[in-house]
C-alpha atoms as a PDB file:
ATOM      1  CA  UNK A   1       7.789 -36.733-122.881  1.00  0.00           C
ATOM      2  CA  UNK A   2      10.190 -39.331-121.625  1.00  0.00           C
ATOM      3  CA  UNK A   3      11.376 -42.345-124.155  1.00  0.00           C
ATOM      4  CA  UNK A   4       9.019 -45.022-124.249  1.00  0.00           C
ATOM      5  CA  UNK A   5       6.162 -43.157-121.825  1.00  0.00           C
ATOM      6  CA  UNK A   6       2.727 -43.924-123.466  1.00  0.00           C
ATOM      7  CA  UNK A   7       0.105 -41.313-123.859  1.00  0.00           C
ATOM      8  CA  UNK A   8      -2.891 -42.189-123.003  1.00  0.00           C
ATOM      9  CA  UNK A   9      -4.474 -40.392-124.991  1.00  0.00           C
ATOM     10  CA  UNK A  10      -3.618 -41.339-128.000  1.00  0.00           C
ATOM     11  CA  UNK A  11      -4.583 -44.582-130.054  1.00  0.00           C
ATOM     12  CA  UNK A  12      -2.647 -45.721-133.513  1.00  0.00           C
ATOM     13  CA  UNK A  13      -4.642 -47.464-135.902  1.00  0.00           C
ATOM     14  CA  UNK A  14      -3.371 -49.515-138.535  1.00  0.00           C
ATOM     15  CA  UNK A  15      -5.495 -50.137-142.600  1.00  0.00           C
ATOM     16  CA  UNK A  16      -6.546 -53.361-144.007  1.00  0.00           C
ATOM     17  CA  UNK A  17      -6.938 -54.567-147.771  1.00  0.00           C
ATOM     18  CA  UNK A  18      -7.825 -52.152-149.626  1.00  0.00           C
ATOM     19  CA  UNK A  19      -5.464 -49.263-148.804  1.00  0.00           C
ATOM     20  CA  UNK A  20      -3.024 -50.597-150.930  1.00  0.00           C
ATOM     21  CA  UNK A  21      -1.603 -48.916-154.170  1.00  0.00           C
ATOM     22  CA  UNK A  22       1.643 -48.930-156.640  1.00  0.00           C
ATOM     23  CA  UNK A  23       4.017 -46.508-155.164  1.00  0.00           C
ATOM     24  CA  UNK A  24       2.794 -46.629-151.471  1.00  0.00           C
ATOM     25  CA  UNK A  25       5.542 -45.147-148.805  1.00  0.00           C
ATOM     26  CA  UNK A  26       7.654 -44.140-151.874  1.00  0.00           C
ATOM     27  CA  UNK A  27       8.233 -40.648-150.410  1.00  0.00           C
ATOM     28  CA  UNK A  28       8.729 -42.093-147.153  1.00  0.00           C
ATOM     29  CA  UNK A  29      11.651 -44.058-147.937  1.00  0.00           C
ATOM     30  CA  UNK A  30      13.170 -41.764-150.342  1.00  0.00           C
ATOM     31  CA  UNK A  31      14.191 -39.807-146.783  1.00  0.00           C
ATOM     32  CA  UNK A  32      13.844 -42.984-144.207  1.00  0.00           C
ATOM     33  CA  UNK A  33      16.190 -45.872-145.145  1.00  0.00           C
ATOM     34  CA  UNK A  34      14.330 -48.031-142.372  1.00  0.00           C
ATOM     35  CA  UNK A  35      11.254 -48.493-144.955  1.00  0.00           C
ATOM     36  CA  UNK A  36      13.152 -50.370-147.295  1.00  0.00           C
ATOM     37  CA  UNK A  37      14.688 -52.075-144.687  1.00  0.00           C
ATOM     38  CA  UNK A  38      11.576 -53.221-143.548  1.00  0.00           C
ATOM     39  CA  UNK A  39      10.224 -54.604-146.889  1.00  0.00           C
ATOM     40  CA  UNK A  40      13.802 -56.167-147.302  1.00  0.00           C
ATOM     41  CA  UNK A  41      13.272 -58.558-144.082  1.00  0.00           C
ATOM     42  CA  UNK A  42       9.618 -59.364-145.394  1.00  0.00           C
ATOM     43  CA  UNK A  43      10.991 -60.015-148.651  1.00  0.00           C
ATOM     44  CA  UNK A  44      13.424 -62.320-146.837  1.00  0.00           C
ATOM     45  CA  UNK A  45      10.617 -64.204-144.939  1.00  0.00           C
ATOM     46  CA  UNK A  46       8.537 -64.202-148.254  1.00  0.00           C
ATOM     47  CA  UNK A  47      11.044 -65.385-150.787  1.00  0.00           C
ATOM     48  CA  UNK A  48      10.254 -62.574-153.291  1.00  0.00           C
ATOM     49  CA  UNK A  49      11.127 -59.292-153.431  1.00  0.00           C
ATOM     50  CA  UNK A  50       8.106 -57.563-151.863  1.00  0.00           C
ATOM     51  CA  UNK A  51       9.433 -53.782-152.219  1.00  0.00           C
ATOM     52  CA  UNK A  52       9.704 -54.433-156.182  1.00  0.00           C
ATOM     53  CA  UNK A  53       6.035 -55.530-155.897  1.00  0.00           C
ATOM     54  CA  UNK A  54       4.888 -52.574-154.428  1.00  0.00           C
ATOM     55  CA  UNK A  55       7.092 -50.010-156.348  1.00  0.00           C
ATOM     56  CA  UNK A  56       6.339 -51.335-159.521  1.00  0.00           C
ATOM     57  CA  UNK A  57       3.666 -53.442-159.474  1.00  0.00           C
ATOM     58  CA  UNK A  58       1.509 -55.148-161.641  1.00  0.00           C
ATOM     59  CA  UNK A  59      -1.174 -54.280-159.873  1.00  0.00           C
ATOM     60  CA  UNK A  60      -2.691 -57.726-159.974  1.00  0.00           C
ATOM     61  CA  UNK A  61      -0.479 -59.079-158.358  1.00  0.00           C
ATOM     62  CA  UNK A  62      -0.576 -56.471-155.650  1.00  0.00           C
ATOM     63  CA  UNK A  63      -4.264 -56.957-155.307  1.00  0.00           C
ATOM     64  CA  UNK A  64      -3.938 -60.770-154.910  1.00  0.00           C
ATOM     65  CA  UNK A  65      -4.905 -61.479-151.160  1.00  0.00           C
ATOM     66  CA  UNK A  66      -1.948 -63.201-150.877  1.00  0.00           C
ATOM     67  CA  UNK A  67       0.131 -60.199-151.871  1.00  0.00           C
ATOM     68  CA  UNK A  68      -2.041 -57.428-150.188  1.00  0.00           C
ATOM     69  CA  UNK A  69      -1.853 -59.098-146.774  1.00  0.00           C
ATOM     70  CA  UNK A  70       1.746 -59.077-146.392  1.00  0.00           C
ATOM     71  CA  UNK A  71       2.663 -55.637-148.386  1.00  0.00           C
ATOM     72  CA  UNK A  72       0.011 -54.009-145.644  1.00  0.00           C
ATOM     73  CA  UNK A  73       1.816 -55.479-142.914  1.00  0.00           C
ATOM     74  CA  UNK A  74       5.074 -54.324-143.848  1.00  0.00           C
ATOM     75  CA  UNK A  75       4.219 -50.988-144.884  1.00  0.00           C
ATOM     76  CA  UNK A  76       2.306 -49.945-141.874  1.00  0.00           C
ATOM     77  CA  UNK A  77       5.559 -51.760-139.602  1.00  0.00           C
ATOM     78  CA  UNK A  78       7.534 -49.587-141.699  1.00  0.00           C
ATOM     79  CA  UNK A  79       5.585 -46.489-140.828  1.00  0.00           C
ATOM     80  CA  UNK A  80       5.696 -47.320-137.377  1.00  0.00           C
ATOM     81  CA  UNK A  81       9.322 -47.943-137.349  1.00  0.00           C
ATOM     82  CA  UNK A  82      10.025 -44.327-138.805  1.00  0.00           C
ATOM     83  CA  UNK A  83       7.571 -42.758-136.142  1.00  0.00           C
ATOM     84  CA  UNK A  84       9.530 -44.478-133.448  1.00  0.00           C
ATOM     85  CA  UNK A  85      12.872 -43.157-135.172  1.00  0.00           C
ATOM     86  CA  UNK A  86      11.220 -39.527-134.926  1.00  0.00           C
ATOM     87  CA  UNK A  87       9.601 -38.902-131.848  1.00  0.00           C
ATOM     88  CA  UNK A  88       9.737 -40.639-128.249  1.00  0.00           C
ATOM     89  CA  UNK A  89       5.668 -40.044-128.264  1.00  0.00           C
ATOM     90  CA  UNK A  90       3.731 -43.723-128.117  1.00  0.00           C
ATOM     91  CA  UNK A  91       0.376 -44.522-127.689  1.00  0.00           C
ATOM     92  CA  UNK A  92      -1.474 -46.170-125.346  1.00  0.00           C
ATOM     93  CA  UNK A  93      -3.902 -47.728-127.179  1.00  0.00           C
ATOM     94  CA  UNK A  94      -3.809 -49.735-130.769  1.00  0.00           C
ATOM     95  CA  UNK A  95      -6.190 -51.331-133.466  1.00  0.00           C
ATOM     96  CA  UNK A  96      -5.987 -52.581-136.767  1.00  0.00           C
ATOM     97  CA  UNK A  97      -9.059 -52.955-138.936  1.00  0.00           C
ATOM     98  CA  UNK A  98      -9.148 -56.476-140.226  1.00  0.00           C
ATOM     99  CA  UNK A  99      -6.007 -57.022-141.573  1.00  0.00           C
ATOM    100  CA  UNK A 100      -4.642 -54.109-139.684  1.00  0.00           C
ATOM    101  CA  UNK A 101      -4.762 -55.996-136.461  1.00  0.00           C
ATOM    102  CA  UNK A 102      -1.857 -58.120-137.474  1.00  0.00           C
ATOM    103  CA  UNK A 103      -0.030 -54.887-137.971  1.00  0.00           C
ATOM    104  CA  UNK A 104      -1.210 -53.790-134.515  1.00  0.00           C
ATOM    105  CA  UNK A 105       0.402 -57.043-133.014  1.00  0.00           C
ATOM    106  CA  UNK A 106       3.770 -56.696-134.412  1.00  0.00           C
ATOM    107  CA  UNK A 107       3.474 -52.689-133.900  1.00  0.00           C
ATOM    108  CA  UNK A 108       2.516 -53.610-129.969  1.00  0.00           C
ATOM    109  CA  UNK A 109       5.614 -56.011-129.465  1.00  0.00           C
ATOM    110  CA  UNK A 110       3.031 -59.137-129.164  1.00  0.00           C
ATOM    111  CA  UNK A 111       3.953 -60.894-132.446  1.00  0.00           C
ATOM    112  CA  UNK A 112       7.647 -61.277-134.441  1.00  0.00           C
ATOM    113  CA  UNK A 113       7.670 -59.155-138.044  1.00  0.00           C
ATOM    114  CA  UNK A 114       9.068 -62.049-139.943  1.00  0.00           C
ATOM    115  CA  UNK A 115       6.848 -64.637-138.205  1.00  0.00           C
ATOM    116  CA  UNK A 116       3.694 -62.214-139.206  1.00  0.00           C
ATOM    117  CA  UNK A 117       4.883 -61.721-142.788  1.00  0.00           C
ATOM    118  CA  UNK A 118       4.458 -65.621-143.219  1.00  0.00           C
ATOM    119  CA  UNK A 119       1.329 -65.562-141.309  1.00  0.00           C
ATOM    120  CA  UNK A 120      -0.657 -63.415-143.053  1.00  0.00           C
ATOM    121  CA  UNK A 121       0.758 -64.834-146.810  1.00  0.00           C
ATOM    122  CA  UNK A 122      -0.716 -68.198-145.388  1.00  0.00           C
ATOM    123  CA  UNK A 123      -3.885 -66.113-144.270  1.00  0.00           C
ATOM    124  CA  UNK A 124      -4.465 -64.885-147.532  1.00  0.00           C
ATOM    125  CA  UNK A 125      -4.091 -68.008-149.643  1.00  0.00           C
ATOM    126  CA  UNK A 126      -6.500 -69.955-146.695  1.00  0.00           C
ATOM    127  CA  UNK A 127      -8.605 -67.030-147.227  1.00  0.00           C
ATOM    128  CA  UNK A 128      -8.414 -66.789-151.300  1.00  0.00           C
ATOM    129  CA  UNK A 129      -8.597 -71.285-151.573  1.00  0.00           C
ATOM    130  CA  UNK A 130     -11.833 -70.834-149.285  1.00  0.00           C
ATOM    131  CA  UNK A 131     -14.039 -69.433-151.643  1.00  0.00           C
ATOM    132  CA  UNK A 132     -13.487 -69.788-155.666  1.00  0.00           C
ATOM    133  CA  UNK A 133     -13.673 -67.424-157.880  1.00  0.00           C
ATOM    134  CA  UNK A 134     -16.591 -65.785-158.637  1.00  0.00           C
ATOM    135  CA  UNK A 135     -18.690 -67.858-156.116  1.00  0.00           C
ATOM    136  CA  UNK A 136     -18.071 -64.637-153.010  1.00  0.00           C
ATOM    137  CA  UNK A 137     -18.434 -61.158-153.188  1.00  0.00           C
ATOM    138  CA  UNK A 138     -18.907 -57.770-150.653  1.00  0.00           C
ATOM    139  CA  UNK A 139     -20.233 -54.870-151.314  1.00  0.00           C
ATOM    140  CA  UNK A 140     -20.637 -51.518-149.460  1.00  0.00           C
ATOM    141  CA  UNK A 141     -23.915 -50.476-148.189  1.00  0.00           C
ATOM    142  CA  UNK A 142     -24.178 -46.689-147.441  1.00  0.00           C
ATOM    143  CA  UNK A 143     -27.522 -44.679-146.118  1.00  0.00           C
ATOM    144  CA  UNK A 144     -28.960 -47.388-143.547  1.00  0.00           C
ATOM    145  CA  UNK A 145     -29.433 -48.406-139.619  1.00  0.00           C
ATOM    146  CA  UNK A 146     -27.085 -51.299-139.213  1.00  0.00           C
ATOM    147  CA  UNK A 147     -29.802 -53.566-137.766  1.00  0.00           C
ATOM    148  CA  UNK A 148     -31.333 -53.149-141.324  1.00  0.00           C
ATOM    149  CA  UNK A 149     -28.855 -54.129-143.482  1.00  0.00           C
ATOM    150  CA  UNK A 150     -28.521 -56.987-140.480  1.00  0.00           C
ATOM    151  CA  UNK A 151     -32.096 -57.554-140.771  1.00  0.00           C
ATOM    152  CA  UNK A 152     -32.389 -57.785-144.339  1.00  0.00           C
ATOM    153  CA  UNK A 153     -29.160 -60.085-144.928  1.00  0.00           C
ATOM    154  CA  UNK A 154     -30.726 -62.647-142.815  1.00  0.00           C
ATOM    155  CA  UNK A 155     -34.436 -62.331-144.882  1.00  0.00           C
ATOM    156  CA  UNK A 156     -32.461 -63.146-148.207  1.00  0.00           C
ATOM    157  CA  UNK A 157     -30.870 -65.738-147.409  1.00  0.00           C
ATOM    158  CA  UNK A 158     -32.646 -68.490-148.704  1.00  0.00           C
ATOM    159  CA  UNK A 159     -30.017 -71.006-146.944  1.00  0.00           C
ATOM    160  CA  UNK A 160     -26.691 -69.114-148.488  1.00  0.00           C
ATOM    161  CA  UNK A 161     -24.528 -67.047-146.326  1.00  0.00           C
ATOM    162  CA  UNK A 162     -25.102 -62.859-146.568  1.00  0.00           C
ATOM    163  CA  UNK A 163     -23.984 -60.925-143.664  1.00  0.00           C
ATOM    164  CA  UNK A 164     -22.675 -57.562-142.333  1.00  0.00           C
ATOM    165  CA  UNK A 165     -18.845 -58.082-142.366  1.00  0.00           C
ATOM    166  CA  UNK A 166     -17.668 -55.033-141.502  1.00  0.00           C
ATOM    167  CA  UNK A 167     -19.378 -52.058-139.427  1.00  0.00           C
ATOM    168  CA  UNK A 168     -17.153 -49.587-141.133  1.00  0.00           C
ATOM    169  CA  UNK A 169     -18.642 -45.924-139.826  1.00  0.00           C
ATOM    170  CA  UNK A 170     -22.271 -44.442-138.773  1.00  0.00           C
ATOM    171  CA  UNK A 171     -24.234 -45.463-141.795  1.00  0.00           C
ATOM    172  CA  UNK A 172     -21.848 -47.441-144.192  1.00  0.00           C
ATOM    173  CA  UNK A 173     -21.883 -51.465-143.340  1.00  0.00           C
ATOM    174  CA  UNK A 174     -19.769 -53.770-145.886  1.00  0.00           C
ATOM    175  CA  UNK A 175     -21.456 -56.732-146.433  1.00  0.00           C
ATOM    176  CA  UNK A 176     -19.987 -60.266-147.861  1.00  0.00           C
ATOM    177  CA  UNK A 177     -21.334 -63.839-148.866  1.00  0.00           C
ATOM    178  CA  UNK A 178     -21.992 -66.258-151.726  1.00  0.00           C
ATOM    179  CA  UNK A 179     -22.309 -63.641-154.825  1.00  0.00           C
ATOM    180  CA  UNK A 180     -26.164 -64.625-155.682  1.00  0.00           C
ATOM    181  CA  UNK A 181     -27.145 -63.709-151.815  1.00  0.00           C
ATOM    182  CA  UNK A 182     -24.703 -60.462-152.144  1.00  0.00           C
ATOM    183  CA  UNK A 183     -27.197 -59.628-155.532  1.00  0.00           C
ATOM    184  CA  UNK A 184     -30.396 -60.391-153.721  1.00  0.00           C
ATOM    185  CA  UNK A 185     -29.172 -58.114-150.374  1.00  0.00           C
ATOM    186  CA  UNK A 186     -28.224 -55.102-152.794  1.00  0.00           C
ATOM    187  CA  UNK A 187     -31.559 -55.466-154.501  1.00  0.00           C
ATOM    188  CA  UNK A 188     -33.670 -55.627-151.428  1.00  0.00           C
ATOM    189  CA  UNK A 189     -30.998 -52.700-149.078  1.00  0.00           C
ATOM    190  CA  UNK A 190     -31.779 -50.018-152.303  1.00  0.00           C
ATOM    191  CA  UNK A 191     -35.550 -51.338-152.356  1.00  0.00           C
ATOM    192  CA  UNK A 192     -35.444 -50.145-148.169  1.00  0.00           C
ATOM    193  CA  UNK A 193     -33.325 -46.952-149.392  1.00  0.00           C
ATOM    194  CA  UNK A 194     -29.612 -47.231-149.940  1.00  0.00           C
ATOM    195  CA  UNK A 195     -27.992 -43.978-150.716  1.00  0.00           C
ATOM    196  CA  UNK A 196     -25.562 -46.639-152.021  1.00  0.00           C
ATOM    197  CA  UNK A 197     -25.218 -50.535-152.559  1.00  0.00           C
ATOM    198  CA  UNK A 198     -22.343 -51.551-154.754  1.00  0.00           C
ATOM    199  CA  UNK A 199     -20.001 -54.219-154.952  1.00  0.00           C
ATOM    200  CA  UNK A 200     -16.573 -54.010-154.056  1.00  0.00           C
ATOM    201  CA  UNK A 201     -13.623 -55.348-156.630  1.00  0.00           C
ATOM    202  CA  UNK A 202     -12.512 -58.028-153.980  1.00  0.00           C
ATOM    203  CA  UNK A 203     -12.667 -62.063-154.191  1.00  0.00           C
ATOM    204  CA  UNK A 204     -12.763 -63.337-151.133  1.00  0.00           C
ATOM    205  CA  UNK A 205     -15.608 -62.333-149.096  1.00  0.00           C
ATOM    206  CA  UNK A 206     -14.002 -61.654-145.988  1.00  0.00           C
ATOM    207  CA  UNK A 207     -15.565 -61.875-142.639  1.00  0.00           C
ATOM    208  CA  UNK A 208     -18.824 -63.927-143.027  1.00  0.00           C
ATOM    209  CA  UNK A 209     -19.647 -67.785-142.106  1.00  0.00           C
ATOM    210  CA  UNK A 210     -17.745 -68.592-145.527  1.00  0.00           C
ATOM    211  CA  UNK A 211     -13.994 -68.410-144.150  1.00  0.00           C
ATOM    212  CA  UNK A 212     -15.212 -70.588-140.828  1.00  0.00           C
ATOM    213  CA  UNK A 213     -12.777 -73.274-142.688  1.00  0.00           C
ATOM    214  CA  UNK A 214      -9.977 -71.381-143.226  1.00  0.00           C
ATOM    215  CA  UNK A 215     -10.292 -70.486-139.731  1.00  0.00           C
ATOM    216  CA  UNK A 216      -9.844 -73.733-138.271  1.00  0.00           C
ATOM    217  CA  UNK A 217      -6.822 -73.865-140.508  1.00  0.00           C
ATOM    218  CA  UNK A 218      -5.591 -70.932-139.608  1.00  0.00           C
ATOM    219  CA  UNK A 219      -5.907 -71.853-135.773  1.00  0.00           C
ATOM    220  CA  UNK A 220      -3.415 -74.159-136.696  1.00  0.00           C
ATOM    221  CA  UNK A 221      -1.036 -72.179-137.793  1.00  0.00           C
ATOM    222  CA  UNK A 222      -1.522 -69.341-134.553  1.00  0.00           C
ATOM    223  CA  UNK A 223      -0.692 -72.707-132.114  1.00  0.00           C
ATOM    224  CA  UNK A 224       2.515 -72.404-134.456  1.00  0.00           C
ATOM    225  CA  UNK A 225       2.863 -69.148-133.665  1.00  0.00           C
ATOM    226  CA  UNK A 226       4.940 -67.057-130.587  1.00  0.00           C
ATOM    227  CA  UNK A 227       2.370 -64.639-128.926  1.00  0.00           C
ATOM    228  CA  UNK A 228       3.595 -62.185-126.457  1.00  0.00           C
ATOM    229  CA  UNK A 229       1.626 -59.798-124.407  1.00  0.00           C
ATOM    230  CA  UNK A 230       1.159 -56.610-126.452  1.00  0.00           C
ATOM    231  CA  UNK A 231       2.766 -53.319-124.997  1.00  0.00           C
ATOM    232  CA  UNK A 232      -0.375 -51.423-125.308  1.00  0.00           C
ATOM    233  CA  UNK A 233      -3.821 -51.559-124.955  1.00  0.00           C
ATOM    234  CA  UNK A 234      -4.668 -53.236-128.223  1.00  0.00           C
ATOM    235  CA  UNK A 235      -8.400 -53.831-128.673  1.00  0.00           C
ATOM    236  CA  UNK A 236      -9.533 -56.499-131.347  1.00  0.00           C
ATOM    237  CA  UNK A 237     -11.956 -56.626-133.944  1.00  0.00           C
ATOM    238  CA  UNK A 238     -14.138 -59.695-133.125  1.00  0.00           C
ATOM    239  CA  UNK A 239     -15.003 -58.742-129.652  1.00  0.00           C
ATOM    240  CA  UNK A 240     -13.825 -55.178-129.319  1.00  0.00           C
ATOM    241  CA  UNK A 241     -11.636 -56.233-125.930  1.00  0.00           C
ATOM    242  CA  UNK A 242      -8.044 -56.081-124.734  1.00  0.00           C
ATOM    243  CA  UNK A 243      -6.429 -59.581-124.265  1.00  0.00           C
ATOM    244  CA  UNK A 244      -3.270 -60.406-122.482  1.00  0.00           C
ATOM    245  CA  UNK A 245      -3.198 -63.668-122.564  1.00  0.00           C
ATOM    246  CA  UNK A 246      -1.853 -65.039-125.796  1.00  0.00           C
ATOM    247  CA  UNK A 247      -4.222 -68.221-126.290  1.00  0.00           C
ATOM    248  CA  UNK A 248      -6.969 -65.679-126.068  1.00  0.00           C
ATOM    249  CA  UNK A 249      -5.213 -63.445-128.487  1.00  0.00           C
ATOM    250  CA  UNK A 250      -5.168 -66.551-130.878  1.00  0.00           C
ATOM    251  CA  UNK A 251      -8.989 -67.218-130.381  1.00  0.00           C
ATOM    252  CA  UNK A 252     -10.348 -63.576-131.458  1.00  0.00           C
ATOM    253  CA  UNK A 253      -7.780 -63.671-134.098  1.00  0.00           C
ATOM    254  CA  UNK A 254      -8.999 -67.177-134.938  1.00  0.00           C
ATOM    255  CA  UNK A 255     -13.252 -65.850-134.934  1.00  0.00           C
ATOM    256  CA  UNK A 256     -12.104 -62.851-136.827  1.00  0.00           C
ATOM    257  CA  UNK A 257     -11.670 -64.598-139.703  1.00  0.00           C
ATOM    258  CA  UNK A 258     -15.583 -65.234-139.957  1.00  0.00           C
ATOM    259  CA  UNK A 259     -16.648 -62.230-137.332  1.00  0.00           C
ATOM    260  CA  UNK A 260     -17.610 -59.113-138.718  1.00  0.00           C
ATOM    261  CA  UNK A 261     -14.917 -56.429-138.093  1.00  0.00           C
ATOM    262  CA  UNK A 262     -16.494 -53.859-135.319  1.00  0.00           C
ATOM    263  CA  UNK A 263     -15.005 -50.797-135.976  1.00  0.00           C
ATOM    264  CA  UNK A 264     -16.964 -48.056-134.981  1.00  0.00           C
ATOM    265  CA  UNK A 265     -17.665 -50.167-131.647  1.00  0.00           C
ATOM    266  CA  UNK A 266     -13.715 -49.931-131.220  1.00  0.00           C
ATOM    267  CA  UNK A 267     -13.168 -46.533-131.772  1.00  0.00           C
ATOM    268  CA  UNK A 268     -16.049 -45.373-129.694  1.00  0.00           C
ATOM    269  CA  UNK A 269     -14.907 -47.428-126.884  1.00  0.00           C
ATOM    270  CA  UNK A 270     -11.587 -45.706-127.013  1.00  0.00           C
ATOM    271  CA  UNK A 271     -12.568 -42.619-127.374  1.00  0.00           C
ATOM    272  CA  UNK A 272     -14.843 -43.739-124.282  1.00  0.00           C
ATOM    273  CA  UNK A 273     -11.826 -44.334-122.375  1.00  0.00           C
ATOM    274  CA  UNK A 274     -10.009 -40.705-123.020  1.00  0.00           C
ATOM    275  CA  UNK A 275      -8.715 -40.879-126.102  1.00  0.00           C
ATOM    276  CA  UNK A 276      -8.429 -38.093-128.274  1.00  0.00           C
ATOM    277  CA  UNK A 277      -6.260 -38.303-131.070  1.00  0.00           C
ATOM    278  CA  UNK A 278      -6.785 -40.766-133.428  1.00  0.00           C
ATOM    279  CA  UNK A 279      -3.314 -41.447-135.220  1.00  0.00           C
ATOM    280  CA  UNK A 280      -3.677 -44.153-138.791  1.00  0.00           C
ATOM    281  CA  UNK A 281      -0.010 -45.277-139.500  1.00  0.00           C
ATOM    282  CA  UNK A 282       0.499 -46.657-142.931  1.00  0.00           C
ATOM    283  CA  UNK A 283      -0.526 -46.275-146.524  1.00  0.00           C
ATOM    284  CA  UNK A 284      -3.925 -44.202-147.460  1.00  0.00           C
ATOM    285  CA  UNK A 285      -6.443 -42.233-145.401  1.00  0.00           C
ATOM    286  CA  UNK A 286      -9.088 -44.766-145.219  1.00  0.00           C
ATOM    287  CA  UNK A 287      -9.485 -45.131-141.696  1.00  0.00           C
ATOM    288  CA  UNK A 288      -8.894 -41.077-141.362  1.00  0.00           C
ATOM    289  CA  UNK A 289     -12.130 -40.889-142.666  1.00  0.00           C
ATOM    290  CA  UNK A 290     -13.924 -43.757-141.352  1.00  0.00           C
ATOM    291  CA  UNK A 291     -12.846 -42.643-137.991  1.00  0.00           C
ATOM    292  CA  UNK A 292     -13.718 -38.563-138.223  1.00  0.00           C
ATOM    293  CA  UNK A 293     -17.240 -39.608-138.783  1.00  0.00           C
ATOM    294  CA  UNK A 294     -17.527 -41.738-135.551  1.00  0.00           C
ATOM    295  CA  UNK A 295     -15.654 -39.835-132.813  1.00  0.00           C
ATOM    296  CA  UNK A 296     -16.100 -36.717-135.002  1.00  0.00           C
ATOM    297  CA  UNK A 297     -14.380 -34.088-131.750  1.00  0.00           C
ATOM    298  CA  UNK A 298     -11.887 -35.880-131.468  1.00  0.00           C
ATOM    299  CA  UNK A 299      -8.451 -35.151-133.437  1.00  0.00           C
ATOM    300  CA  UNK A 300      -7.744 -37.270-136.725  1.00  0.00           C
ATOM    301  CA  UNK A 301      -4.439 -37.185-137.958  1.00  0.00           C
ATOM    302  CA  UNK A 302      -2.051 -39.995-140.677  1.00  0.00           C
ATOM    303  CA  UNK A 303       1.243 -41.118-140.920  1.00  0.00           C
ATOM    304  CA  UNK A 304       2.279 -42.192-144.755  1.00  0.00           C
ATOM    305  CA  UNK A 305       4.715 -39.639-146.019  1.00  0.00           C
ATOM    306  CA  UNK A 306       7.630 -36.731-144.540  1.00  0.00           C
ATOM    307  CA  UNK A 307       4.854 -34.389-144.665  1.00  0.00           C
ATOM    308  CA  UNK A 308       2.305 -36.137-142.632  1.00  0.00           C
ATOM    309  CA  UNK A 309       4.555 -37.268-140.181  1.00  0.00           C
ATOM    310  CA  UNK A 310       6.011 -33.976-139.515  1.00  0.00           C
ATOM    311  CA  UNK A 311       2.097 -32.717-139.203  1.00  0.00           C
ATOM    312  CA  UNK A 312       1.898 -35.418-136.842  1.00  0.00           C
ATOM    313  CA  UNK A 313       4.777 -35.054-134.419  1.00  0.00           C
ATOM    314  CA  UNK A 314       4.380 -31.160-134.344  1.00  0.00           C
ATOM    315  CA  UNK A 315       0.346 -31.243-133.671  1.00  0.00           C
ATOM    316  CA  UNK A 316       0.984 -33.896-130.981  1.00  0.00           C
ATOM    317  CA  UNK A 317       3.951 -31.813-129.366  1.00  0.00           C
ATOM    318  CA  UNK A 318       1.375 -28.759-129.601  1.00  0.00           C
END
């Protein structure tokens, strides 16, 4: 393949919250230099030594939103950055779920590292100051139709906010709201037949009519914010469409904030349009699985360590 030539059939997809751990990339950077690089120019942007954070923890403080937001971004950059040391393959198509799609930007050439780094530390504590503690929760919802946990949110209500935040895969939904509406949806999604219905150990309920504040504030700081036109197709959670204009970049990054994330519409719609390898570039396998179970002939593959990315660059050069 020639430097820089984009195959088409291939999509990289970058993980949210929640893929996070102590350690994560370790083996990557013990052979790539360019990973600790990476975390060193967040760190700069940040004013604390990020890499430390994630090495060594405490994992509190890594699973602060505040934290988690900006130690995703950088790790799955970093991946990225040692897949474009290693191979001239790119894809033509990227995605990020939730958080991800910050990662996607940078990844795509549409938004500056540093810039994002700051970002999406200012996301997280809009996102965390939003809701106080205690008063928001999500929890995952396995075994249903999506129009019934969609249904059933909007029965329970009783005036508080409960809805689907995040169409994950084919019969798992992640739903998020003020904590006594979360209890009353769990109660009445097992009473219709839940394989599962549990809360998730998050505190900000992400992605529900909640954050609409912190998403006006947040507008303000994406006017801030130099938006170029991403090198790839890069398809967004909100409204599952490219954009290359960056005002309407800002807007779906803007609604999702309070917009469920639509995941399985995105990677059906890619996989629509001729894709066939599925590539998740940073820490975990979360999206691995999420995405085998909704475009389950196509190929799956993930980039986090020497191993994987060898697997990678030889299955793709097959």
């Amino acid at each position: 393949m020639n430097p820089n030539a984009q195959s088409y059939n291939l999509a990289f997809v970058f993980p949210g919250q929640g893929s996070q751990s102590i350690g994560m990339l370790a083996a990557l950077a013990e052979t790539h230099p360019t990973v600790e690089h990476t975390f060193a120019q967040a760190s700069e942007a940040l004013g604390f030594d990020l890499w430390n954070l994630v090495a060594n923890g405490p994992e509190t403080d890594l699973n602060q939103t505040r934290n988690t937001q900006p130690a995703m971004l950088a790790a799955g950059v970093a991946a990225w950055r040692v897949w474009c040391e290693t191979t001239t393959i790119r894809p033509a198509w990227m995605a990020g779920h939730s958080l991800g799609e910050y990662t996607a930007l940078v990844c795509s050439g549409a938004l500056n590292f540093q810039d994002a780094i700051k970002l999406v530390a200012e996301r997280g504590r809009l996102m965390q100051e939003a809701v106080p503690a205690g008063e928001g929760a999500m929890a995952a919802i396995l075994g249903l139709e999506d129009h019934q946990v969609v249904n059933t949110c909007a029965e329970v209500a009783n005036g508080e906010i409960v809805a689907a935040a995040n169409f994950n895969a084919p019969g798992q939904v992640v739903i998020a709201g003020a904590a006594a509406a979360v209890d009353r949806a769990i109660d009445a999604l097992k009473g219709l037949g839940a394989k599962r219905a549990l809360k998730l150990p998050v505190s900000v309920p992400s992605h529900c009519g909640l954050m609409e504040a912190a998403s006006g504030q947040l507008a303000a700081l994406l006017e801030n914010t130099a938006l170029d036109m991403p090198a790839m197709t890069l398809i967004h959670n909100a409204d599952v469409k490219s954009h290359g204009s960056p005002e309407v970049i800002r807007y779906a990054l803007k609604e999702q904030l309070f917009k469920p994330v639509r995941w399985v519409e995105s990677v059906k719609f890619m996989h629509e349009q001729g894709v066939t390898a599925f590539v998740e570039c940073g820490p975990g396998k979360v999206l691995l699985g999420l995405n085998k179970r909704i475009a389950p002939d196509a190929a799956h593959l993930a980039v986090y360590d020497p191993d994987t990315l060898a697997n990678v660059v030889e299955q793709l050069n097959g």
